[in-house]
Structure formats: C-alpha cells, structure tokens
N, C-alpha and C. Protein backbone atom coordinates (compact mmCIF):
# COMPACT_ATOMS: atom_id res chain seq x y z
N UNK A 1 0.84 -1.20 0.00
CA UNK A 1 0.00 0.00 0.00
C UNK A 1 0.88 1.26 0.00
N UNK A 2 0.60 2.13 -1.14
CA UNK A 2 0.85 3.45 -0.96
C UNK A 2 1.11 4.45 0.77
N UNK A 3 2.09 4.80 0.98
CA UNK A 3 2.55 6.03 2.34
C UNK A 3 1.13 7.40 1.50
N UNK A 4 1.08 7.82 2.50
CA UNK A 4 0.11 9.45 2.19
C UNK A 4 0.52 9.93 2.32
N UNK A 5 0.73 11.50 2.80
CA UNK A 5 1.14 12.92 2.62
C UNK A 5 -0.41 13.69 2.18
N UNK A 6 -0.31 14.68 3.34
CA UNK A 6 -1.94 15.46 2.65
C UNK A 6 -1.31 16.96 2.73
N UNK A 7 -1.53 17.58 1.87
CA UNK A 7 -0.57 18.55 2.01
C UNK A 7 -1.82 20.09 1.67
N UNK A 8 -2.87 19.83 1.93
CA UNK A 8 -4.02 20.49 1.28
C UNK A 8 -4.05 21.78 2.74
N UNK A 9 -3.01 21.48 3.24
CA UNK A 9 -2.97 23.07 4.97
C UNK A 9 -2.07 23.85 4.51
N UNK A 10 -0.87 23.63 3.22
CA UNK A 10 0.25 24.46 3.04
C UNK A 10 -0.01 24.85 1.82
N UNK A 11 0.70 25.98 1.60
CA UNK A 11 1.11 26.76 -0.02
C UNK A 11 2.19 26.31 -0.26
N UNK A 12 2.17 27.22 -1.75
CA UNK A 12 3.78 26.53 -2.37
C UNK A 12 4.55 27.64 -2.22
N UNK A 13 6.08 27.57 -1.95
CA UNK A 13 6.29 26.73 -2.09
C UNK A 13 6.43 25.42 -1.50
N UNK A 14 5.94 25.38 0.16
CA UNK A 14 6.12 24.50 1.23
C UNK A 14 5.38 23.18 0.84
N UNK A 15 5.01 23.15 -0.06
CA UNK A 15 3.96 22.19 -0.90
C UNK A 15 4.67 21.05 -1.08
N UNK A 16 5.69 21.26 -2.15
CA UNK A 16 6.66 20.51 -2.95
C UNK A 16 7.74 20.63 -1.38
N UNK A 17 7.85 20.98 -0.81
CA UNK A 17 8.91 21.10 0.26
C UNK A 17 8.53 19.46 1.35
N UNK A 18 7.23 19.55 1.47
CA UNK A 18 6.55 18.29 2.22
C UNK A 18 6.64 17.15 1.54
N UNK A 19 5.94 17.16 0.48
CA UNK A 19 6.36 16.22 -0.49
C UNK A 19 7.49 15.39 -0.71
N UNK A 20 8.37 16.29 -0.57
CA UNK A 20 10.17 16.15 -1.26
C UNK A 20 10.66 15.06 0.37
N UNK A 21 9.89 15.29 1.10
CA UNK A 21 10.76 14.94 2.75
C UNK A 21 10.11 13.77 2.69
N UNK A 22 8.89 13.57 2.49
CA UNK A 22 8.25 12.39 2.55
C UNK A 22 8.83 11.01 1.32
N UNK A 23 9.15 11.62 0.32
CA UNK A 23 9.73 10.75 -0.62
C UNK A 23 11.33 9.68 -0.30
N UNK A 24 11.89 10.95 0.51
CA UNK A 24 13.09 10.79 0.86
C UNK A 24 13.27 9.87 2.02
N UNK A 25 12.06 9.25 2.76
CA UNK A 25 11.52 8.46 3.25
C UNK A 25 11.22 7.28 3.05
N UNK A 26 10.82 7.29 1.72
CA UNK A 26 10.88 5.73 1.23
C UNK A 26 11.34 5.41 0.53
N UNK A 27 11.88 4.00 0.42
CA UNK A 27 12.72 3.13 -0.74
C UNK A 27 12.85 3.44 -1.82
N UNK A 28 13.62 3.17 -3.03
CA UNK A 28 13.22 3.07 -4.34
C UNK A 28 11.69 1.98 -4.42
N UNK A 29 11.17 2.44 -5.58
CA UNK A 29 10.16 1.95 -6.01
C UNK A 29 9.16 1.77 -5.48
N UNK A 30 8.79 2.25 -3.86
CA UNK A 30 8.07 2.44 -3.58
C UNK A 30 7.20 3.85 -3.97
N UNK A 31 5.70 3.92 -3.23
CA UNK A 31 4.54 4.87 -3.82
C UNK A 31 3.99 5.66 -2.55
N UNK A 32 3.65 6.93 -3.25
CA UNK A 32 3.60 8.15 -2.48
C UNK A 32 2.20 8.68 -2.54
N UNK A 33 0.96 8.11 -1.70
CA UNK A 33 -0.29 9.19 -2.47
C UNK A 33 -0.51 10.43 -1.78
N UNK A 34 -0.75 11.62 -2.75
CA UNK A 34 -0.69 13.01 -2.48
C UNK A 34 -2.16 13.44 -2.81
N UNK A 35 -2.41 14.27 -1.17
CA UNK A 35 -3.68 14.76 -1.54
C UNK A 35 -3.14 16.40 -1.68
N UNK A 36 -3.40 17.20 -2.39
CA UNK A 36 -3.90 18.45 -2.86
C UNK A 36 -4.48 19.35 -3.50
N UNK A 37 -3.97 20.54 -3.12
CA UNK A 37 -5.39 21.53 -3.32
C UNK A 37 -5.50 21.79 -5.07
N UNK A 38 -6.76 22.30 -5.52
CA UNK A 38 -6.16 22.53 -7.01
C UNK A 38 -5.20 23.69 -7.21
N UNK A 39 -5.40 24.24 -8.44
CA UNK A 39 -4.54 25.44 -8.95
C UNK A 39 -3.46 25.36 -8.61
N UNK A 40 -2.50 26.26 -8.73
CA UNK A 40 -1.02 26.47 -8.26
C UNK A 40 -0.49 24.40 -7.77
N UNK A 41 -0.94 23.92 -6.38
CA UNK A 41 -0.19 23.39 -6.12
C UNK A 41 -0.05 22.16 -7.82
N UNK A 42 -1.38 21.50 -7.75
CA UNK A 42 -1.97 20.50 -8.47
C UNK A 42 -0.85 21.11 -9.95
N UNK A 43 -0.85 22.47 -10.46
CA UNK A 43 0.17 22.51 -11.63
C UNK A 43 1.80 22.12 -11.07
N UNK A 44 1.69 22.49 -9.92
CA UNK A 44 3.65 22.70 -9.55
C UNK A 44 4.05 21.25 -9.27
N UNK A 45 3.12 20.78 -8.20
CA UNK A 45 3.85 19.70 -7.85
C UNK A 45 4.22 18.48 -8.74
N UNK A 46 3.26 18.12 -9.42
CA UNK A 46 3.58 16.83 -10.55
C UNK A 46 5.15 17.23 -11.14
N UNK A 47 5.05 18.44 -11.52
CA UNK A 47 5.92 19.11 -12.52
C UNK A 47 7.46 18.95 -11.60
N UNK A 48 7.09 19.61 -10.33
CA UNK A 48 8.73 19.20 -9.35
C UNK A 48 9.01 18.18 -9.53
N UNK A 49 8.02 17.02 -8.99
CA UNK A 49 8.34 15.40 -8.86
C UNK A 49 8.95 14.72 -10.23
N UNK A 50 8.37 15.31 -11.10
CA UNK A 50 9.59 14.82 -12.81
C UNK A 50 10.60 15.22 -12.63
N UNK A 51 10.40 16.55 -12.35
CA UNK A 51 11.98 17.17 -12.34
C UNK A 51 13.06 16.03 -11.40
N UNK A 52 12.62 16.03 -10.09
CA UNK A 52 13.45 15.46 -9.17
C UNK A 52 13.54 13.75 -9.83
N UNK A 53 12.76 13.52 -11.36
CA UNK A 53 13.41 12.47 -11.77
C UNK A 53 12.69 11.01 -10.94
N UNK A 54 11.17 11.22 -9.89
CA UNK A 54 10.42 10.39 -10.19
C UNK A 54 9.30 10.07 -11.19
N UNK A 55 8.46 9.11 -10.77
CA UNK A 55 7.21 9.16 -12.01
C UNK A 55 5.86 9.66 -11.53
N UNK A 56 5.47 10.10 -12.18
CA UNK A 56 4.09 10.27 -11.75
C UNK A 56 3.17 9.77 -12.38
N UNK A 57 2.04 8.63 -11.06
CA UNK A 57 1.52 7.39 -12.00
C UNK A 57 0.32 7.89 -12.36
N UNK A 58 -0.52 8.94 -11.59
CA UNK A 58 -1.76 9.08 -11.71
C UNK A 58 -2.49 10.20 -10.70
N UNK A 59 -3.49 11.26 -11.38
CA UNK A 59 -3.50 11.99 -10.78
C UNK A 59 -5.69 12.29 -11.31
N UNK A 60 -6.12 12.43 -9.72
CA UNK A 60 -7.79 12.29 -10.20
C UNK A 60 -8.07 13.45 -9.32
N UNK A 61 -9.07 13.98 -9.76
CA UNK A 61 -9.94 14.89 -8.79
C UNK A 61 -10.79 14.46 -7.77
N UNK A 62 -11.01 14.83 -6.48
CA UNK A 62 -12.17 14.37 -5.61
C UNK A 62 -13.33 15.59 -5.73
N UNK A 63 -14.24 15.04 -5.08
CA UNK A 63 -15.37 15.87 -5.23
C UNK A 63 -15.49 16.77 -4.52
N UNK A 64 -14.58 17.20 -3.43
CA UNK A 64 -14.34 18.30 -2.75
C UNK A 64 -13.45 19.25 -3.71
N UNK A 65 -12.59 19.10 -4.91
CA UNK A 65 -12.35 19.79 -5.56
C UNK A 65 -10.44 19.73 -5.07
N UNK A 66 -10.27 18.71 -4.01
CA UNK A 66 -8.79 18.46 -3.95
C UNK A 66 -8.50 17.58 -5.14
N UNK A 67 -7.40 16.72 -5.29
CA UNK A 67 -6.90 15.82 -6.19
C UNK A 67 -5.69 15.35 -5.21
N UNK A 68 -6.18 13.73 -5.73
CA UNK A 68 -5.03 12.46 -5.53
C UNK A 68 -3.71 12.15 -6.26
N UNK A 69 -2.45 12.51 -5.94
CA UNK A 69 -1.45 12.22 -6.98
C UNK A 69 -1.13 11.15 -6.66
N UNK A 70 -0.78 10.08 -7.36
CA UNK A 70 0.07 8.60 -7.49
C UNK A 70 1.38 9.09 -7.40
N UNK A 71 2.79 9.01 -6.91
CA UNK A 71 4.11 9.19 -7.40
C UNK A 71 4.66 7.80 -6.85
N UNK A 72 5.48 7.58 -7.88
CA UNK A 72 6.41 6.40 -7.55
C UNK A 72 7.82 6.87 -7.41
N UNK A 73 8.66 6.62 -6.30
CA UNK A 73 10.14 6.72 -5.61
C UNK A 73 11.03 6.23 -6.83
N UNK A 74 11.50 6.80 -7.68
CA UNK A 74 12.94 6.59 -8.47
C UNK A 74 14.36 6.40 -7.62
N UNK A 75 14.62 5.43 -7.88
CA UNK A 75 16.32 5.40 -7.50
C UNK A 75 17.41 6.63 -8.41
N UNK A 76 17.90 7.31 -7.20
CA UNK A 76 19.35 8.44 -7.89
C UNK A 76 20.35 7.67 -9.09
C-alpha cells in the first residue's frame, strides 16, 4: 500500500517542500499518495516530482475539488 502525505494546509512553495521529505523516506520503487489543493499546487507539484526524476503514476480529482497524486520513488 501506498505512504500518504496530505498537504491540502500548506502553499507553495512549502507544498513541494513536504512532499520532497516524505519521498526521501521511502525506498526506491516504492509509492507516495498526495492529496492536494487545485490550482497552483496541483500545476507545480507533478511538474517538481519529474523534475526530481520520479514518475508520476496518476493523478484524479475528488469531489471536494482536492486531487489524488500517485508518485512512484525513483532510484538516484
């Protein structure tokens, strides 16, 4: 099972900052599900997590208007 991270109490950039600590947490190949807010974060964060060279498996809206990101842990 996927670790969580809800990150829908912070702005960015502390967004991707939570994120980044929680990853660094788990193994390679393990999975990260991310709840956040739309706008700003929902564009930045996917976009960091490539950068930093993991994947991003999947990303849905809830009906509160947050969204679920999938990320999977890349090995350096």
């Amino acid at each position: 099972m996927a670790e969580f991270v809800d990150i829908t109490d912070v702005v960015c950039p502390v967004t991707f900052v939570k994120v980044k600590v929680a990853l660094e947490e788990l193994d390679d190949g393990q999975e990260l599900q991310i709840r956040l807010n739309g706008g700003e974060p929902v564009q930045n964060v996917p976009r960091s997590i490539k950068e930093e060279g993991h994947q991003v498996l999947k990303l849905t809206q809830n009906e509160d208007g947050t969204y679920n990101l999938l990320v999977r842990k890349e090995g350096d």
